[in-house]
Protein backbone atom coordinates (compact mmCIF):
# COMPACT_ATOMS: atom_id res chain seq x y z
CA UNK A 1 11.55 5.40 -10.92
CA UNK A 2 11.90 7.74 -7.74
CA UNK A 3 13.84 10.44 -7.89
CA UNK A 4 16.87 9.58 -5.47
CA UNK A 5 17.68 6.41 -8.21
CA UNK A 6 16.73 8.90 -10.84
CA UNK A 7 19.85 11.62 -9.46
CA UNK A 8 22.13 9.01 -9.20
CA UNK A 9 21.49 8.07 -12.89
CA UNK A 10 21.88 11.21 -14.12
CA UNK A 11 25.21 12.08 -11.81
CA UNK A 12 26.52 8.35 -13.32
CA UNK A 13 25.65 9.01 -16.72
CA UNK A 14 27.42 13.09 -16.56
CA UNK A 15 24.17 14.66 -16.37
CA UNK A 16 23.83 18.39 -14.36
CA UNK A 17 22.15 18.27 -11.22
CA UNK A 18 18.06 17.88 -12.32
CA UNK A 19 16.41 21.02 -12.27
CA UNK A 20 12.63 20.95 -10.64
CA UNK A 21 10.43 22.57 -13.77
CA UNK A 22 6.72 23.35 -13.74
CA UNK A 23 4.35 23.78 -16.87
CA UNK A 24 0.85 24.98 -17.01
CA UNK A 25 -1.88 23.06 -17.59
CA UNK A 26 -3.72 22.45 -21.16
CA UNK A 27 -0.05 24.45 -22.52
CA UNK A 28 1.37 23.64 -25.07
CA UNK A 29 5.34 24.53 -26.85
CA UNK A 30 5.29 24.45 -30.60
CA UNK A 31 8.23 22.88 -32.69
CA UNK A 32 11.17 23.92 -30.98
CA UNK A 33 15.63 22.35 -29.97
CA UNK A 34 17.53 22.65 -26.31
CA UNK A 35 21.28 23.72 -26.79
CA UNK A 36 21.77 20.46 -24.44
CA UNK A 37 20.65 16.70 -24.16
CA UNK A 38 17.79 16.31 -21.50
CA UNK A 39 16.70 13.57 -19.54
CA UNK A 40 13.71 14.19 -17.21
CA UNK A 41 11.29 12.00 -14.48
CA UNK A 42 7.75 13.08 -14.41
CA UNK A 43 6.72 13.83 -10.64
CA UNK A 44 3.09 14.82 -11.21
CA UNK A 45 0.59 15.84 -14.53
CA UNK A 46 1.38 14.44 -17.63
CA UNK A 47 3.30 15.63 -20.79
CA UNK A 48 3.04 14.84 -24.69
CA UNK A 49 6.16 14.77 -27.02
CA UNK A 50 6.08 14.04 -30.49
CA UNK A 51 9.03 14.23 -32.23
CA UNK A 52 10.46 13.87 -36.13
CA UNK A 53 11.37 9.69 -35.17
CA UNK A 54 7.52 9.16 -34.32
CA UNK A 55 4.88 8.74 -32.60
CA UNK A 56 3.47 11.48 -29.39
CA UNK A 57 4.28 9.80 -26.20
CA UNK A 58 2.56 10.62 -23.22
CA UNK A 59 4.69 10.64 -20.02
CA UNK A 60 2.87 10.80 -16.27
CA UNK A 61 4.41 10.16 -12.80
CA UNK A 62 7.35 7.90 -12.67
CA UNK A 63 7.94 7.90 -16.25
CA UNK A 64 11.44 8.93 -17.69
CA UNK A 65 11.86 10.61 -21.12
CA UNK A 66 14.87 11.24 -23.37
CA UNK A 67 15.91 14.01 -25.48
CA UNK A 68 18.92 14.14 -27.55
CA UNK A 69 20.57 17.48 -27.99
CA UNK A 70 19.21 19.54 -30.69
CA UNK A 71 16.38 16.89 -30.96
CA UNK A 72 13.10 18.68 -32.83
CA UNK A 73 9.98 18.04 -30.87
CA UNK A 74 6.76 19.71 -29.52
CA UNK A 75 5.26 19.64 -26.33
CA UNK A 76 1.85 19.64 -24.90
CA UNK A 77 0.69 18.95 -20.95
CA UNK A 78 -2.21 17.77 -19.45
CA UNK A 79 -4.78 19.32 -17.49
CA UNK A 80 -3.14 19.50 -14.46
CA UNK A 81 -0.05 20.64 -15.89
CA UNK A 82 3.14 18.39 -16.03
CA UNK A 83 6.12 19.04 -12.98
CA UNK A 84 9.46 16.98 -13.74
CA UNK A 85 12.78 17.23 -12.67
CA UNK A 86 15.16 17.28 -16.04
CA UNK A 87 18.64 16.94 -15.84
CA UNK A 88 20.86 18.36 -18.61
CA UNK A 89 24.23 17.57 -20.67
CA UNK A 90 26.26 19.56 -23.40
CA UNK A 91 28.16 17.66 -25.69
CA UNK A 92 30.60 18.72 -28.21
């Protein structure tokens, strides 16, 4: 997906504007929950989610992933580093 479709999506779907986010490479974010649902298109690097429904994904370039609000995962990225653009929503 490019990231002029992947905007639109969000904007249609009541997403935030995406914000542009950068992670090092070979880091890693232990067990952790976003206040907020996220939805986010890899631009470059790749990322690793494993969550409590199963099994790690890995995510590179042009790839979309999904997190529900409050969703437990853990993160790891690649060894370039991961950049995606992640659009949020609150829900009640």
């Amino acid at each position: 997906m490019d990231t002029t479709a992947f905007t639109h999506e969000l904007a249609a779907q009541g997403f935030d504007a995406p914000l542009r986010l950068e992670r090092e490479a070979n880091g890693a974010m232990g067990w952790h929950t976003h206040p907020f649902e996220a939805r986010a298109l890899v631009l470059a690097g790749e990322i690793r989610i494993l969550t409590e429904q199963g099994p790690e994904r890995t995510y590179r370039a042009g790839d979309v992933f999904h997190l529900r609000q409050a969703e437990p995962h853990a993160e790891w990225y690649g060894p370039q580093g991961v950049t995606y653009l992640s659009g949020r929503k609150v829900t009640a």
